[in-house]
N, C-alpha and C. Protein backbone atom coordinates (compact mmCIF):
# COMPACT_ATOMS: atom_id res chain seq x y z
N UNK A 1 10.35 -7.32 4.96
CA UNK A 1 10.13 -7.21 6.38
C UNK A 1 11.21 -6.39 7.08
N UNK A 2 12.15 -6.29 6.23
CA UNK A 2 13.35 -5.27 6.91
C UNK A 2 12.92 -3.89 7.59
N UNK A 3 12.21 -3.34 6.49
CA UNK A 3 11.04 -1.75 6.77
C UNK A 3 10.69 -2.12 8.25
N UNK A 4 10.33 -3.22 8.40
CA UNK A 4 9.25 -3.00 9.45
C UNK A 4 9.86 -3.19 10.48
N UNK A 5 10.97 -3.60 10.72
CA UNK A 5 11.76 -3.93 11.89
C UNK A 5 12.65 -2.66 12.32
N UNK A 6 12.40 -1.31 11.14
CA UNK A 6 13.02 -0.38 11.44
C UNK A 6 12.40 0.34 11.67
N UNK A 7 10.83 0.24 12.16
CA UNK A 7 10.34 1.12 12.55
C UNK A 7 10.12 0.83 13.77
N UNK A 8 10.05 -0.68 14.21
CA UNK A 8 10.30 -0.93 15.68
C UNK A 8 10.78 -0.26 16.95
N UNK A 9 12.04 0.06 16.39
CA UNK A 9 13.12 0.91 17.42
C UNK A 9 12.60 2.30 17.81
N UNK A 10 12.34 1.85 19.09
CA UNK A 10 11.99 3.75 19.48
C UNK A 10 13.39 3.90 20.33
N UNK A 11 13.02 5.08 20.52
CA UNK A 11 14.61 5.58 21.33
C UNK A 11 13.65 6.36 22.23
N UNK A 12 12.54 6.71 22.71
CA UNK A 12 12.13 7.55 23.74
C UNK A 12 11.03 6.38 25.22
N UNK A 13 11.12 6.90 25.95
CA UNK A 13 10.10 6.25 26.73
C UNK A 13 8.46 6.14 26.44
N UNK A 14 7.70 5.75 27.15
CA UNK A 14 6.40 5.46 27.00
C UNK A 14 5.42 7.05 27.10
N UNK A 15 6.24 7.84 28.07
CA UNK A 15 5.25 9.17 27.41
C UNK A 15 6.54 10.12 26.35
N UNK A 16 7.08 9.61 25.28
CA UNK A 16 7.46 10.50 24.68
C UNK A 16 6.27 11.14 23.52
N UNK A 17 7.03 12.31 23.20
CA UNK A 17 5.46 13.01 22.46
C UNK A 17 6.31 13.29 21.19
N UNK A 18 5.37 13.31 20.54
CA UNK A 18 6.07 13.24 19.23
C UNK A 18 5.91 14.49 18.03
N UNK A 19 7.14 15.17 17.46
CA UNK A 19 7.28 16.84 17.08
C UNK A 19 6.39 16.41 15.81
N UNK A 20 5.95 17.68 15.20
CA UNK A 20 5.26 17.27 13.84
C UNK A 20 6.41 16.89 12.82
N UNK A 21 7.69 17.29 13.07
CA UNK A 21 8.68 16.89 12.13
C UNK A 21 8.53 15.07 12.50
N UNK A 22 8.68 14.71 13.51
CA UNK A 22 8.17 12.95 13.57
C UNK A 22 7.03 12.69 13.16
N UNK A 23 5.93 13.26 13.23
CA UNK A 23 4.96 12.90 12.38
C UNK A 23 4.50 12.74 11.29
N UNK A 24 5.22 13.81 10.74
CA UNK A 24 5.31 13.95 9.23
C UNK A 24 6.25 12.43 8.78
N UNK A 25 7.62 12.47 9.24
CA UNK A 25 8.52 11.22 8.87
C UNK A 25 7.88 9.66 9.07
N UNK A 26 7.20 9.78 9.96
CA UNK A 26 6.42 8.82 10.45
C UNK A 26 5.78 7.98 9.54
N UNK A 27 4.10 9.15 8.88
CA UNK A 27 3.56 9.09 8.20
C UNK A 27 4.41 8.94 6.43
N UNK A 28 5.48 9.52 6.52
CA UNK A 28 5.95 9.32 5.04
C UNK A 28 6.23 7.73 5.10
N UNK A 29 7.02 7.31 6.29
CA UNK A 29 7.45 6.01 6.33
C UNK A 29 6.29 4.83 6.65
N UNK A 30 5.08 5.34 6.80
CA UNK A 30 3.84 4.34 6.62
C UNK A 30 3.57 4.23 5.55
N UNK A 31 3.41 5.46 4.81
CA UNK A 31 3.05 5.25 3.06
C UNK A 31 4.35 4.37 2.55
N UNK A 32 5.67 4.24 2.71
CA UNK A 32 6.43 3.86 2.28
C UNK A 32 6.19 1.91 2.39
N UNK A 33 6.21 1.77 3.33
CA UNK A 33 5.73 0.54 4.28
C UNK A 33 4.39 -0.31 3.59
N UNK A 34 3.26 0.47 3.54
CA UNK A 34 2.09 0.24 2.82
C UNK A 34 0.65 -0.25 4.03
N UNK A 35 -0.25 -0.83 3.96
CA UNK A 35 -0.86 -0.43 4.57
C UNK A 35 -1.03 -1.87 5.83
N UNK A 36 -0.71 -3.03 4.91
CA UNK A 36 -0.95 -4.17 5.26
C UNK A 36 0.84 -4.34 6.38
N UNK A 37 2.00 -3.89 6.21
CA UNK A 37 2.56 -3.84 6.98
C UNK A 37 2.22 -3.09 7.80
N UNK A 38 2.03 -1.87 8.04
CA UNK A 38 1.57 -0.72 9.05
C UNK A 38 0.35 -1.58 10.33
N UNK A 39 -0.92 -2.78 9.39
CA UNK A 39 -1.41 -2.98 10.62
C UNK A 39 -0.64 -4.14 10.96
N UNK A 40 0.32 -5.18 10.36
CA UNK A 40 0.70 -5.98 10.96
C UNK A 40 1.77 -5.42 12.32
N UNK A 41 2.49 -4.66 11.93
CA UNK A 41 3.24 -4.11 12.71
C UNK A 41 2.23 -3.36 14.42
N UNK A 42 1.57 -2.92 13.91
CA UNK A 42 0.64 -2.32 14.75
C UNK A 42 -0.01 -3.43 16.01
N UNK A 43 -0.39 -4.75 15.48
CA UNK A 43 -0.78 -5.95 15.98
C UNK A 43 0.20 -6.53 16.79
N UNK A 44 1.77 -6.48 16.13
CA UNK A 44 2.47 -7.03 17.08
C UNK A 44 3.23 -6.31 18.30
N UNK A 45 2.50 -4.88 18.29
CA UNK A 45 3.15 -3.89 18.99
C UNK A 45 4.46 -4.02 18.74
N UNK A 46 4.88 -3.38 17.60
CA UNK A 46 5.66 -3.15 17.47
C UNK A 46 6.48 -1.76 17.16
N UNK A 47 5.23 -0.54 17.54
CA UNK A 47 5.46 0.88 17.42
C UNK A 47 6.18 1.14 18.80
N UNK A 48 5.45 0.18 20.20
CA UNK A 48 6.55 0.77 21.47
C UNK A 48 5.69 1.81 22.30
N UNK A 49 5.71 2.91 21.92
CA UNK A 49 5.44 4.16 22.87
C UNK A 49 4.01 4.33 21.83
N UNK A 50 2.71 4.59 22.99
CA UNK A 50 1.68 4.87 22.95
C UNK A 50 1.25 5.78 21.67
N UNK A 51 2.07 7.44 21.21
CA UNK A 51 1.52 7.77 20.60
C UNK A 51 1.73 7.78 19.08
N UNK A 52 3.12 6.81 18.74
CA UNK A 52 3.51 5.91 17.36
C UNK A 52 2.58 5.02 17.34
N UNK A 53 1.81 4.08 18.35
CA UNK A 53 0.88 3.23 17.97
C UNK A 53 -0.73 4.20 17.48
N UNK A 54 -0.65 4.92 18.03
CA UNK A 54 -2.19 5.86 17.57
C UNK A 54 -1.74 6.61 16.50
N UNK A 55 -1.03 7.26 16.25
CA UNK A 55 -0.56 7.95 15.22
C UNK A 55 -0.55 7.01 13.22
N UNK A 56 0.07 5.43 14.13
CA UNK A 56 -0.33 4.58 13.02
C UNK A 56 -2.06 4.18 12.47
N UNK A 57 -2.68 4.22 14.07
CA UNK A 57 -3.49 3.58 13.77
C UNK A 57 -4.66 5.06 13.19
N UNK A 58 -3.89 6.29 13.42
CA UNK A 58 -5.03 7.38 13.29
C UNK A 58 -4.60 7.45 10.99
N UNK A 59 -3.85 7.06 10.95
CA UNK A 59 -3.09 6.67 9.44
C UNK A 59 -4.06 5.67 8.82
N UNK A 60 -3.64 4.61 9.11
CA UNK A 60 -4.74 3.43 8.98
C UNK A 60 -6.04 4.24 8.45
N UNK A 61 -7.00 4.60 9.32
CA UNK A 61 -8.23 4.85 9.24
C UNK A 61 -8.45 5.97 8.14
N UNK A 62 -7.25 6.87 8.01
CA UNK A 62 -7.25 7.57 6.98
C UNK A 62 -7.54 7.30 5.42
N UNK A 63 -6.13 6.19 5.45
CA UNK A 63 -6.25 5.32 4.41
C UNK A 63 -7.65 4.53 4.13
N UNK A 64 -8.20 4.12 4.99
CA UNK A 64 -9.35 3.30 4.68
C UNK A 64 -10.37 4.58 4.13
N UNK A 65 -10.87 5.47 5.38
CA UNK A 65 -11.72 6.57 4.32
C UNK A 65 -11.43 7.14 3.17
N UNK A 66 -10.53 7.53 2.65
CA UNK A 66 -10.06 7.45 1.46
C UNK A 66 -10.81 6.42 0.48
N UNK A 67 -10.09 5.24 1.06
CA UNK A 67 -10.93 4.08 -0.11
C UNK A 67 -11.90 4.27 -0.22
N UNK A 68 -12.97 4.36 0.77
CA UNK A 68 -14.45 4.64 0.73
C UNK A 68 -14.86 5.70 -0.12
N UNK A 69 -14.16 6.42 0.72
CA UNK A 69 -14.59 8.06 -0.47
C UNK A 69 -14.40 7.38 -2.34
N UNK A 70 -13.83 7.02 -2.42
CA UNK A 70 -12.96 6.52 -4.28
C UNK A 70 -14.16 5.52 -4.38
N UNK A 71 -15.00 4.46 -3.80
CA UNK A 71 -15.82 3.11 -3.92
C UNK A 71 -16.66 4.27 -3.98
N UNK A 72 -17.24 4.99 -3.05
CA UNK A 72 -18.30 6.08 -3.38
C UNK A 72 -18.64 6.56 -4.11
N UNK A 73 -17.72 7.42 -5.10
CA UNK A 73 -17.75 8.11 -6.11
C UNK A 73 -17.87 7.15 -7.11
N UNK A 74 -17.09 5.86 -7.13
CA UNK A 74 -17.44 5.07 -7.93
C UNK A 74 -18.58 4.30 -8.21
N UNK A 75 -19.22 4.32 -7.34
CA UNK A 75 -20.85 3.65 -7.90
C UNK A 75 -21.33 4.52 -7.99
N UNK A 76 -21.27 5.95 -7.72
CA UNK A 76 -22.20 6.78 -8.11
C UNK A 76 -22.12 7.20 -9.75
N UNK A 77 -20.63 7.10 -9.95
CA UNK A 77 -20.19 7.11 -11.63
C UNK A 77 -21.27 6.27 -12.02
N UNK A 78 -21.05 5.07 -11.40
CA UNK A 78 -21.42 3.86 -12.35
C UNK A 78 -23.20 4.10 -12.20
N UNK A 79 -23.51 4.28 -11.18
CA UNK A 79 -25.39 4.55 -11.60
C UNK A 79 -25.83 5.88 -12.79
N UNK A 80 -25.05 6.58 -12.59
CA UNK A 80 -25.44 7.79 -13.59
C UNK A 80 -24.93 7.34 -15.02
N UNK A 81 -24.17 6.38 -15.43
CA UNK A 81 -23.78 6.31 -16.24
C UNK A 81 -24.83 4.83 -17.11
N UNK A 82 -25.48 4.18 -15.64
CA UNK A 82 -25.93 3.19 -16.59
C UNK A 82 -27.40 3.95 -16.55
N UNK A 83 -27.62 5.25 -15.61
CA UNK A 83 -29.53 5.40 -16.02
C UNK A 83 -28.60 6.75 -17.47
N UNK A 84 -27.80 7.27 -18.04
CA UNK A 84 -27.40 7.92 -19.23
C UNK A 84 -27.85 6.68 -20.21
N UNK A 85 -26.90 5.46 -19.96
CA UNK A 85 -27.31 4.24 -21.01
C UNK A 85 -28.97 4.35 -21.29
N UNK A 86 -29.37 3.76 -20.25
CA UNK A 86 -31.09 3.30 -20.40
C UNK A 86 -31.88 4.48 -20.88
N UNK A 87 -31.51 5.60 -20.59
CA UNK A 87 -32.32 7.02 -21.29
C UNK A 87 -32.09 6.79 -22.75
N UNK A 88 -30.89 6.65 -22.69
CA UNK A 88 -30.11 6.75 -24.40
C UNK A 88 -30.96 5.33 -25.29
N UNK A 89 -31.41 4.77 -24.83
CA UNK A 89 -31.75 3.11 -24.98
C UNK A 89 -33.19 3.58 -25.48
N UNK A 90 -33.96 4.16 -24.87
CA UNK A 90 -35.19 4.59 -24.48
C UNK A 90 -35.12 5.53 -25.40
N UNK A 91 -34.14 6.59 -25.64
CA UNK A 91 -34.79 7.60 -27.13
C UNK A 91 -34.49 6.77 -28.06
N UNK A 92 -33.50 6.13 -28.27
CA UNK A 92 -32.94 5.48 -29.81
C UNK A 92 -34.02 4.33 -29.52
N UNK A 93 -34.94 3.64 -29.22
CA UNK A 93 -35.91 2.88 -29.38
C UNK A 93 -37.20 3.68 -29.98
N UNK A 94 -36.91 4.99 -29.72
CA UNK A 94 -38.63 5.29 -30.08
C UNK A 94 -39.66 5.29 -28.57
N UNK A 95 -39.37 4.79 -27.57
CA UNK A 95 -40.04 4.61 -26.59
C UNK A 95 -40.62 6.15 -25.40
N UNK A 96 -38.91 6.90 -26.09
CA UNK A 96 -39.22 7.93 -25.20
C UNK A 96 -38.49 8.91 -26.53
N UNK A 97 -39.50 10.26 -26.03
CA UNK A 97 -39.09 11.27 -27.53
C UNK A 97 -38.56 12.58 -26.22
């Protein structure tokens, strides 16, 4: 929980804007963090200034499509691979030539 208490600390006011060099550091230090701290932190407002809380939460959603995309591809593996089985099932039976 130490991570997360160091990302707490802002040093700018409520409209500070943030350089892509902070964004980039930002984002390295969310991957670092992981995903389940990033929304707890996020919940307890604990980013501060408006566009560290969107910036996390535009992260977040990243991470999640990602997963989707990987579950996606993965049942689609897995259907082509079990109608390959059942074809393969179907010539080595004799059923289909």
């Amino acid at each position: 929980m130490a991570n997360v208490s160091r990302m707490t600390n802002t040093t700018g006011g409520e409209d500070e804007k943030l350089t892509a060099r902070q964004k980039r550091k930002l984002r390295k230090e969310f991957s670092q963090l992981g995903r389940d701290s990033v929304r707890y932190n996020v919940q307890i407002g604990g980013y501060g200034v408006a566009q560290r809380r969107e910036l996390a939460l535009e992260w977040l959603r990243e991470q999640e499509d990602e997963d989707d995309k990987i579950k996606r591809w993965t049942l689609y593996a897995a259907v082509i691979a079990a109608a390959i089985s059942i074809i393969t099932l179907l010539v080595t039976l004799g059923v289909m030539k």
